[in-house]
Each structure stands twice: as structure tokens, then as C-alpha cells.
C-alpha atoms as a PDB file:
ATOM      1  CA  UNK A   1       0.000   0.000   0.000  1.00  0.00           C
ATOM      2  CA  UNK A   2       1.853   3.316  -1.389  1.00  0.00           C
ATOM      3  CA  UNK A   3       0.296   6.418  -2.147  1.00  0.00           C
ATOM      4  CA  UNK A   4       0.349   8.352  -5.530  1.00  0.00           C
ATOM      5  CA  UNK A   5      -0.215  11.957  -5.613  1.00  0.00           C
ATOM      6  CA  UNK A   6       0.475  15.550  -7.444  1.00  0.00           C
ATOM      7  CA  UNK A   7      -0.826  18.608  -9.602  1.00  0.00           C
ATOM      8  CA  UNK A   8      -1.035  19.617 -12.792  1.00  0.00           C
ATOM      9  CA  UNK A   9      -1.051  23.083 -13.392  1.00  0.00           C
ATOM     10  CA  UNK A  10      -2.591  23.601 -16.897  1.00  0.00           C
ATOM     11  CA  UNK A  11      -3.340  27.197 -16.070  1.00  0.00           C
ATOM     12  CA  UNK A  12       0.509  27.811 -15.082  1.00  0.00           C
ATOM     13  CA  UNK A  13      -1.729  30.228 -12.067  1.00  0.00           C
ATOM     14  CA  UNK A  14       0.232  28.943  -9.198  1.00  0.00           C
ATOM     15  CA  UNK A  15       3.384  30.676  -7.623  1.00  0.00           C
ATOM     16  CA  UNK A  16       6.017  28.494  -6.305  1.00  0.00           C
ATOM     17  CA  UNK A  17       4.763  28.866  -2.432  1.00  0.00           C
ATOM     18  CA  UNK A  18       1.551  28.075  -3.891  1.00  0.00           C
ATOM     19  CA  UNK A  19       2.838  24.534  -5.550  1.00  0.00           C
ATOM     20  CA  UNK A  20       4.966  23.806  -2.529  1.00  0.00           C
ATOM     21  CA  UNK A  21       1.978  24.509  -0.075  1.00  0.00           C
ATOM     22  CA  UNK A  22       0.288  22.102  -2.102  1.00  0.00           C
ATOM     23  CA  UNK A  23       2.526  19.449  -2.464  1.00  0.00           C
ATOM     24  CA  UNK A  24       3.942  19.187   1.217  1.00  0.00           C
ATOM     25  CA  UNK A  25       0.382  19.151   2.018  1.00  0.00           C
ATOM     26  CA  UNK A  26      -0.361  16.551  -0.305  1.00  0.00           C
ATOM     27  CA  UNK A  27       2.978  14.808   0.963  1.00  0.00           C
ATOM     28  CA  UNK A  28       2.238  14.676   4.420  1.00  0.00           C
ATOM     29  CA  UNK A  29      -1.528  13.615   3.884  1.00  0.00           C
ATOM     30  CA  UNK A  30      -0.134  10.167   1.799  1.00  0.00           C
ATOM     31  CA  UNK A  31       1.553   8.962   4.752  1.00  0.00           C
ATOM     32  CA  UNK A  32      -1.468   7.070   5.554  1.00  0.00           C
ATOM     33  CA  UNK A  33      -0.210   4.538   3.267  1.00  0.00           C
ATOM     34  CA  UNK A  34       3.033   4.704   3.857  1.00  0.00           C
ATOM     35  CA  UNK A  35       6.300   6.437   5.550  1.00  0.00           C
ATOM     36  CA  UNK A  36       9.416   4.450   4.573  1.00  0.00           C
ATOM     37  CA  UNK A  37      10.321   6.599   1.849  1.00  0.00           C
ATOM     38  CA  UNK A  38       8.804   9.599  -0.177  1.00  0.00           C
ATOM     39  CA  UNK A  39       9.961  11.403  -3.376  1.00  0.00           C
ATOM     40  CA  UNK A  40       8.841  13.384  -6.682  1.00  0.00           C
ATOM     41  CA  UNK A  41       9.510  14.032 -10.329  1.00  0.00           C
ATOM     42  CA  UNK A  42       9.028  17.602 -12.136  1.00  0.00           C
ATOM     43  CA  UNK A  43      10.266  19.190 -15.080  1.00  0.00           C
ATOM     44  CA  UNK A  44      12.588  22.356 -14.228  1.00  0.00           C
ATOM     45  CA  UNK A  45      15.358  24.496 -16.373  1.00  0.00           C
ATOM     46  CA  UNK A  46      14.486  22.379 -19.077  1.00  0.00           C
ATOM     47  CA  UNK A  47      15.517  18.978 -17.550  1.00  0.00           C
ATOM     48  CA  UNK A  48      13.573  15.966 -15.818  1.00  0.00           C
ATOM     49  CA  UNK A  49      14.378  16.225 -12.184  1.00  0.00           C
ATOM     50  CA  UNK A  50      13.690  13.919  -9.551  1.00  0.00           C
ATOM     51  CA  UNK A  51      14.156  14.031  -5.860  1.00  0.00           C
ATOM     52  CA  UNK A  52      13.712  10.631  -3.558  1.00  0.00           C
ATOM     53  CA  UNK A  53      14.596   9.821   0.166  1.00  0.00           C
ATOM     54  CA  UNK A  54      13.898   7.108   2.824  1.00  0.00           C
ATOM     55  CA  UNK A  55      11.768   7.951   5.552  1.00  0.00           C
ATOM     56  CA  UNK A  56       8.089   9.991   5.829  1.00  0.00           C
ATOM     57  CA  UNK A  57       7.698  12.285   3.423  1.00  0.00           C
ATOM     58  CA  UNK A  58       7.035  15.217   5.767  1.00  0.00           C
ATOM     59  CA  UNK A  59      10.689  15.011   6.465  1.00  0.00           C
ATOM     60  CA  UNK A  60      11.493  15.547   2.938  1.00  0.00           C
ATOM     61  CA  UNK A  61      11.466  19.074   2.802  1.00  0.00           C
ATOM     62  CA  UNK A  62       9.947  19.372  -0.787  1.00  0.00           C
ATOM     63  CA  UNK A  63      10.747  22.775  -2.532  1.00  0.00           C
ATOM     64  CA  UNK A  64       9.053  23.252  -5.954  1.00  0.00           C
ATOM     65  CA  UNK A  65      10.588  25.870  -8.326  1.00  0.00           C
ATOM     66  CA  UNK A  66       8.460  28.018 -10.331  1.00  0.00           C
ATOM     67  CA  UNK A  67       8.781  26.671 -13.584  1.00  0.00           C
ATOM     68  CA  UNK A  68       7.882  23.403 -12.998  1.00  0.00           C
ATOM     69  CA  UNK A  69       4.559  23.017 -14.219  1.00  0.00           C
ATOM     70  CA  UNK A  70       3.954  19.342 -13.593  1.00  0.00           C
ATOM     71  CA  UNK A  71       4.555  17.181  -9.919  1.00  0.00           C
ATOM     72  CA  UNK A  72       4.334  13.708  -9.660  1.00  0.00           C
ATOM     73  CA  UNK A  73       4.961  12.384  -6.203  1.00  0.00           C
ATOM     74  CA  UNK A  74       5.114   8.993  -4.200  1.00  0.00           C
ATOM     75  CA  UNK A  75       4.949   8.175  -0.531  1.00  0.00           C
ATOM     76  CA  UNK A  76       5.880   4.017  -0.155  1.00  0.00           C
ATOM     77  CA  UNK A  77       5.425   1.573   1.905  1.00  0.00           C
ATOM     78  CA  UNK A  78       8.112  -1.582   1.139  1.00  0.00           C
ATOM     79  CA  UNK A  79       6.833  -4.828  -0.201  1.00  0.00           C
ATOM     80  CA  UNK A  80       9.735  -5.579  -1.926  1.00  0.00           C
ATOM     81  CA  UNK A  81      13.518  -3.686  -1.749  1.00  0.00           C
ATOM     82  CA  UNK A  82      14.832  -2.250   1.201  1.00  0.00           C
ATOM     83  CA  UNK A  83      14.102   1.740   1.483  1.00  0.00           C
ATOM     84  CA  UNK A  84      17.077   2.462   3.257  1.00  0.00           C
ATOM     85  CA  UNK A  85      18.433   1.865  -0.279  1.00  0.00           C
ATOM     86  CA  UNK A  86      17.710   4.864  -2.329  1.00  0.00           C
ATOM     87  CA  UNK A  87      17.596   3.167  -5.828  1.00  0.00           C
ATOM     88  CA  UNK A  88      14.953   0.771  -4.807  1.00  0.00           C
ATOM     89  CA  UNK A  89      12.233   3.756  -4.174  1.00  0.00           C
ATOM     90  CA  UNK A  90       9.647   5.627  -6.660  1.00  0.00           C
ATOM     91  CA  UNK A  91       9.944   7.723  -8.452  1.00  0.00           C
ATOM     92  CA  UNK A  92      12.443   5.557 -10.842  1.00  0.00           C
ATOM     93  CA  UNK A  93      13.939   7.298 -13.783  1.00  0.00           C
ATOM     94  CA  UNK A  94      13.792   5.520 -17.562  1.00  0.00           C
ATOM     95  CA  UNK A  95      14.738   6.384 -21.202  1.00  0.00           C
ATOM     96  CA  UNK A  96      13.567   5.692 -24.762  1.00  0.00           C
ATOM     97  CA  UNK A  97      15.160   7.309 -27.916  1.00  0.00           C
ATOM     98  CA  UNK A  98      14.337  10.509 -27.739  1.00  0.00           C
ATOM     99  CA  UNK A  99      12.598  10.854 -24.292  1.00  0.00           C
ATOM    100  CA  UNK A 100      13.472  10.883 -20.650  1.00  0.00           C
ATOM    101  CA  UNK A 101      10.453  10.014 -17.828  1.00  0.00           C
ATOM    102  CA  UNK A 102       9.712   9.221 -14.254  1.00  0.00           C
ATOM    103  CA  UNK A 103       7.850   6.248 -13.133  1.00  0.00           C
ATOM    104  CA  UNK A 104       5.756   5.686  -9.952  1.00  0.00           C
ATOM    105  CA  UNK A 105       3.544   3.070  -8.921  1.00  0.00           C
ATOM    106  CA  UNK A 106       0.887   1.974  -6.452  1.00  0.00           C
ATOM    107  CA  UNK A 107       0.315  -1.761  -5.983  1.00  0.00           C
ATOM    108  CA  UNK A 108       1.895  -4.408  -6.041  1.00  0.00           C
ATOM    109  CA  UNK A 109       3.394  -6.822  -8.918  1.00  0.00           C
ATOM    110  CA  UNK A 110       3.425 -10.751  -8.218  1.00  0.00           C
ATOM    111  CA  UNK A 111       5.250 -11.685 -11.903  1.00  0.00           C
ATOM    112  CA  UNK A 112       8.407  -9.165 -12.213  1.00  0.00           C
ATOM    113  CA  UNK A 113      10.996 -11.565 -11.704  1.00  0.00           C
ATOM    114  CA  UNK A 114       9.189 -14.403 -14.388  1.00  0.00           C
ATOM    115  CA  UNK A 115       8.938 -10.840 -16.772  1.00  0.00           C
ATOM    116  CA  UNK A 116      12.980 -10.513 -16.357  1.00  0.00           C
ATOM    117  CA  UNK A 117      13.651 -13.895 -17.339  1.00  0.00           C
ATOM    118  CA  UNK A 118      11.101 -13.914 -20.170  1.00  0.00           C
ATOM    119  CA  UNK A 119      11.517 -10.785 -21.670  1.00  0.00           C
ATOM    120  CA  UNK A 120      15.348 -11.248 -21.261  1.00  0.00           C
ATOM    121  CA  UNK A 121      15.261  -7.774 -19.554  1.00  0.00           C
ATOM    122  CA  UNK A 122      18.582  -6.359 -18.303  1.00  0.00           C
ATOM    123  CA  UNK A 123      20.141  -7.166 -15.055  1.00  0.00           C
ATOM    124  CA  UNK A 124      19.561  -4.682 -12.553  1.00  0.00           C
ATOM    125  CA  UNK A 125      20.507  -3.442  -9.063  1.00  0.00           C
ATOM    126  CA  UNK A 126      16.847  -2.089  -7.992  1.00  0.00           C
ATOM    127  CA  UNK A 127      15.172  -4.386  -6.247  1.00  0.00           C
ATOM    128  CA  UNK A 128      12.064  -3.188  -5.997  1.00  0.00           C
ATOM    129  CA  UNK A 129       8.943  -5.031  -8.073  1.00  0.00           C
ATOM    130  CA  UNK A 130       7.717  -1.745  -9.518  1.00  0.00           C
ATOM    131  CA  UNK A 131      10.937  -1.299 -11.597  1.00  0.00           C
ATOM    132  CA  UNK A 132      10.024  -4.058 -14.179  1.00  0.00           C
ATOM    133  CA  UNK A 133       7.666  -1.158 -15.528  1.00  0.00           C
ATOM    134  CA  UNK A 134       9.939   0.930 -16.368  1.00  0.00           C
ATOM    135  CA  UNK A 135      12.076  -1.973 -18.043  1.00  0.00           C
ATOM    136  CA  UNK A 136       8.904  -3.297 -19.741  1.00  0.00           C
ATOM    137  CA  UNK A 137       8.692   0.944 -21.586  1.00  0.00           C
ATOM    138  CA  UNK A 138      11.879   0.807 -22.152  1.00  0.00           C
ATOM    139  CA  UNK A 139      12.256  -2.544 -24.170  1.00  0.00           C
ATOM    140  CA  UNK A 140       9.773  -1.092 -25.931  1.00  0.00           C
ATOM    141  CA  UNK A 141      12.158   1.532 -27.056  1.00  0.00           C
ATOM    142  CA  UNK A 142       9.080   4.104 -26.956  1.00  0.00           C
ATOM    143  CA  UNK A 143       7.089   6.534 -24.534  1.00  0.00           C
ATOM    144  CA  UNK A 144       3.456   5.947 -26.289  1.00  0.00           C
ATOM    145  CA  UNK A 145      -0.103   4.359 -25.386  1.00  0.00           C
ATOM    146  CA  UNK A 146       0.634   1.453 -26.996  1.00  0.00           C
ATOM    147  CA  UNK A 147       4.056   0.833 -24.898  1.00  0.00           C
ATOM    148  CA  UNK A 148       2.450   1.975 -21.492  1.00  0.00           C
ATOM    149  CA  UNK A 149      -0.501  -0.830 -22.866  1.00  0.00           C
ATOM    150  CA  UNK A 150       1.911  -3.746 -23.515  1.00  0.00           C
ATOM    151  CA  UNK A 151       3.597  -2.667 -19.915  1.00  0.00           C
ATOM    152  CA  UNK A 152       0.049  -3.166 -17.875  1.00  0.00           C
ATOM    153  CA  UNK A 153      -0.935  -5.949 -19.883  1.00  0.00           C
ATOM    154  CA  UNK A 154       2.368  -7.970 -18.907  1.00  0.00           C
ATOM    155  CA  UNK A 155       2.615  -7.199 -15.356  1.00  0.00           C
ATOM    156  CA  UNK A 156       0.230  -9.467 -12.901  1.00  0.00           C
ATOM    157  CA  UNK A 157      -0.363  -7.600  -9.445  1.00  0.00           C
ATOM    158  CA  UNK A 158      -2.786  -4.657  -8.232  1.00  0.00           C
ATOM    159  CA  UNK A 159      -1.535  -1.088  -9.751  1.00  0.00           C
ATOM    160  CA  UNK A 160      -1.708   2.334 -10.801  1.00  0.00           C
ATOM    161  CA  UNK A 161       0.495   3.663 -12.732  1.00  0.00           C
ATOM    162  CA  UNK A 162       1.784   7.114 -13.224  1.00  0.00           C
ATOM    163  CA  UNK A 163       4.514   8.384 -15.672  1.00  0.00           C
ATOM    164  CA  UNK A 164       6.152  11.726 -16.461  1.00  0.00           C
ATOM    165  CA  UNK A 165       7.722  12.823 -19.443  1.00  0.00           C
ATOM    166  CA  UNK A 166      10.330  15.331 -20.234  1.00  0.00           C
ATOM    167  CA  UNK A 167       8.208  17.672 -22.229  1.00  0.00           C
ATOM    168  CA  UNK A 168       5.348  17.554 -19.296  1.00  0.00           C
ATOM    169  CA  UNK A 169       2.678  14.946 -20.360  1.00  0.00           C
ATOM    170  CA  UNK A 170       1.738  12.892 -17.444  1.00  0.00           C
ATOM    171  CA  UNK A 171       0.145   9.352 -17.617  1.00  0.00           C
ATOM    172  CA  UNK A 172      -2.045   7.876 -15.807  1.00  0.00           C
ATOM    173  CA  UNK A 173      -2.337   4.003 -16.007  1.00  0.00           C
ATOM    174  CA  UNK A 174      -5.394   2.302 -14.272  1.00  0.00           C
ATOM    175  CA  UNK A 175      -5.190  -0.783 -12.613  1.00  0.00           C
ATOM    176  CA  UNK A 176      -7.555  -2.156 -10.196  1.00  0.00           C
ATOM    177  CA  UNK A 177      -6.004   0.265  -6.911  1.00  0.00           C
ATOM    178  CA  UNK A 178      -7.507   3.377  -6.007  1.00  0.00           C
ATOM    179  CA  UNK A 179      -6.908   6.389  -7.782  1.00  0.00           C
ATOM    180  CA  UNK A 180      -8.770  10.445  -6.698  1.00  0.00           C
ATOM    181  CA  UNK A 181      -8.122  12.971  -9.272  1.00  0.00           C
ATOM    182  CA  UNK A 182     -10.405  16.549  -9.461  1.00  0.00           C
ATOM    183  CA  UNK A 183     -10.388  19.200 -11.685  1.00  0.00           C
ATOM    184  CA  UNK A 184     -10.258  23.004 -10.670  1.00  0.00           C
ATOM    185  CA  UNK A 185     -11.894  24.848 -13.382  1.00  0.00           C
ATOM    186  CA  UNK A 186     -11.083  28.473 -12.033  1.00  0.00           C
ATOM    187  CA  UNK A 187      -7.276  27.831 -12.100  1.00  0.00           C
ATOM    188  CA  UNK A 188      -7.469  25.254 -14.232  1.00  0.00           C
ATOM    189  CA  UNK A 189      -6.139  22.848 -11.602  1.00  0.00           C
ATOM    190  CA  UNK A 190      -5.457  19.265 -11.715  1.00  0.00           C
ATOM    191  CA  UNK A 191      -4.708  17.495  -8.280  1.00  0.00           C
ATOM    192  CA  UNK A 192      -4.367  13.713  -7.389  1.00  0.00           C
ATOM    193  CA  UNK A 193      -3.757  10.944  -4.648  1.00  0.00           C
ATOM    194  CA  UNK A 194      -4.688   7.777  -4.438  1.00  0.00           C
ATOM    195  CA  UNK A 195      -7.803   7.967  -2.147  1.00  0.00           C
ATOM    196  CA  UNK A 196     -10.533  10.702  -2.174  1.00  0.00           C
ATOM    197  CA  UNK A 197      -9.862  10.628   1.592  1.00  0.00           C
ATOM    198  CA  UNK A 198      -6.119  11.716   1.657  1.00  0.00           C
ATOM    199  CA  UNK A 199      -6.740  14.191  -1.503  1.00  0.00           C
ATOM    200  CA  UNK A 200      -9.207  16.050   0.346  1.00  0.00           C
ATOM    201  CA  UNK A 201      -7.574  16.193   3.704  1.00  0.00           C
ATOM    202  CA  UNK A 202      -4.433  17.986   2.018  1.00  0.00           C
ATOM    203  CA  UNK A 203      -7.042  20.186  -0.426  1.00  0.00           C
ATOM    204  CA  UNK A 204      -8.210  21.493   3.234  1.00  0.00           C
ATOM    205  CA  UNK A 205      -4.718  22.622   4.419  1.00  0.00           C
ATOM    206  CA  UNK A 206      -4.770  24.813   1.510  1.00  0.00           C
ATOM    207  CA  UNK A 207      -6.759  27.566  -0.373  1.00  0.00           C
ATOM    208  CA  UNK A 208      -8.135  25.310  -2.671  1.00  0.00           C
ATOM    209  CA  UNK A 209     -10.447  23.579  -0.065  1.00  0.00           C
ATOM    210  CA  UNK A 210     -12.375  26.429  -0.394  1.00  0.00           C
ATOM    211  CA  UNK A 211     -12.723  26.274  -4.202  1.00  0.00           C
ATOM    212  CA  UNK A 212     -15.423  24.488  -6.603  1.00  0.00           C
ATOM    213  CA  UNK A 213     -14.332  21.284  -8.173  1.00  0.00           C
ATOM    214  CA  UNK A 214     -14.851  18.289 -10.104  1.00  0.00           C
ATOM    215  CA  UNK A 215     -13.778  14.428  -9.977  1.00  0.00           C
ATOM    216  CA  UNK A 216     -12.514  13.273 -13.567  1.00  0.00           C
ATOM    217  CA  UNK A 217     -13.664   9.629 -13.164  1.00  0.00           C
ATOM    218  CA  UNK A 218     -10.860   7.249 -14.080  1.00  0.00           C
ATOM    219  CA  UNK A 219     -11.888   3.374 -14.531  1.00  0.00           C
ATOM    220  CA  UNK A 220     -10.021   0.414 -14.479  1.00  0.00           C
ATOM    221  CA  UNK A 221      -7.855  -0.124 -17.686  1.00  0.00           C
ATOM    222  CA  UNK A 222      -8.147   3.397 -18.776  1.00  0.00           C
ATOM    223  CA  UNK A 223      -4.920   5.057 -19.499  1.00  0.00           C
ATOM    224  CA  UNK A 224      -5.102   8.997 -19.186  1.00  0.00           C
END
């Protein structure tokens, strides 16, 4: 049980204290589902940056720049790969021809080491299940619906998905696990987690519990 969770600010409205308001709120909120490490992925000076740590995420201290336009964050709880062991925690970092993204993941994948064998998938130091995503994408050799497709469609587990590009796009992939995301029309505002519960306990540490929204339904085997 891991929590996803970030914004996406379409209407580029938010100041930096605004978007770090939101995300340490957001941050400390997902430690419901877990504390032994916490991290994020944004776009910033024109390169894919991401910034990971053991322990809760309220401890991380997360600072978003202005420019980044995009957060995608992760608070874990280990199933498999000790935390204490930075590689082994989300996001994870991957690379196609052309394109550099960020990979988190709630759930939890039963088949990854049958996948390494089968697919004849690289050796690899991360131990954590969730990485055999990002090795799945990359075989593939291609950042596209139809890569992010053969990915779910291989792994065997309970998941959600997210992925962010270096030009800003982020992916949602819909497994069977729990996924919130709304849609603030004023700002034009995108914010998720992975429960309605945590997303609107953070929303009400901040301005925007105040504000209208609306829930952008996303089913089971959609990919967004």
C-alpha cells in the first residue's frame, strides 16, 4: 500500500509557495499509506528532475521551483527492496530514444521476476517489483499508449500507474487500486492521490479547499 499523488497546473496560475503549499500538504496527507520513503519528479530548467529519500515524506522538505509546471509524487510503503536503499524507491527514472520520464507506482506486482527472465530484460541493481515497468517501456524503445498498454498488460499484481515525461505529459495508467483525481476549473487545476480521503484532507490545508471542483472519473484499464 503506497500512495500516488500531485498537480497539474494547466493554467501555469500557481506561484512556487503556492505549488509547494500544495505538495507538502499533499505529501504529508499520503503517509497514511506509507512512511518508509517519499519522493517526486518535475520538469525544471528544461531537464527531468527527480528528488527521492527514505523515511516519511514530511521530512522531505519538498521545494518546488516556479517553472515546474507538472509534480508527480510517491509516498511508499516496502513490499519488496529495502528503502534504506535509495535506488529501490519511486519515483524511478527511464529512457527511450528521444525521451526521458519518471515512473511511480501503487500496488503491487506478483510476476516481475518471471517478466525478467522472459523478456530477457537487463540485469539490474533495484530491487524493488515496480521497476520491471519501467524496463517493460523501455524494451519497448518508446514513450506511447501502446508501450504503457503492452507494460500493464504484462505485469500481474494490483496497480496504478503514473509516468512523467520530459516535455510535461503525465500518464495515468489504471489498474484495479484506487486512484482520486479533481479538476479546478477556475485555475485550471489538476490534483491527485490515491484515495478521495487523503486528496481532500491535504485540499483542506490549503486555499483550494475552499474552491469548486470536479472528480474526472478514471476506470479500471483506462490510461489517461
Amino acid at each position: 500500500m503506497c500512495c500516488l499523488f500531485g498537480f497539474i497546473d494547466c493554467g501555469r496560475t500557481l506561484s512556487a509557495r503556492r505549488k509547494t503549499m500544495l505538495i507538502q500538504a499533499l505529501a504529508a496527507e499520503s503517509e497514511a499509506r506509507g512512511t518508509d520513503a517519499a519522493g517526486i519528479a518535475y520538469n525544471s530548467s528544461g531537464r527531468l528532475r527527480l528528488y527521492k529519500r527514505p523515511g516519511p515524506a514530511r521530512k522531505c522538505g519538498f521545494r518546488i521551483p516556479d517553472d515546474a509546471r507538472v509534480v508527480m509524487g510517491h509516498s511508499r510503503m516496502t513490499t519488496q527492496g529495502k528503502a534504506k536503499y535509495n535506488k529501490n524507491n519511486h519515483p524511478f527514472s527511464g529512457k527511450v530514444p528521444g525521451t526521458r520520464f519518471a515512473l511511480a507506482h501503487n500496488g503491487v506486482l506478483y510476476n516481475d521476476h518471471i517478466l525478467r527472465a522472459e523478456k530477457h530484460l537487463p540485469h539490474t541493481g533495484i530491487q524493488t517489483d515496480s521497476y520491471v515497468a519501467v524496463q517493460l517501456i523501455e524494451q519497448q524503445r518508446a514513450l506511447t499508449p501502446d508501450s504503457l498498454k503492452y507494460m500493464a498488460e504484462s505485469v500481474e499484481g494490483s496497480f496504478v500507474f503514473t509516468v512523467l515525461d520530459d516535455r510535461d505529459t503525465l500518464t495515468f495508467v489504471k489498474g484495479d487500486n484506487p486512484l482520486c483525481l479533481l479538476h479546478f476549473p477556475g485555475p485550471d487545476l489538476y490534483v491527485y492521490a490515491s484515495t478521495e480521503e487523503i486528496l481532500r484532507k491535504a485540499l483542506n490545508r490549503t486555499w483550494l479547499g475552499r474552491m469548486f471542483s470536479t472528480e474526472v472519473v478514471v476506470d479500471g484499464g483506462d490510461i489517461l
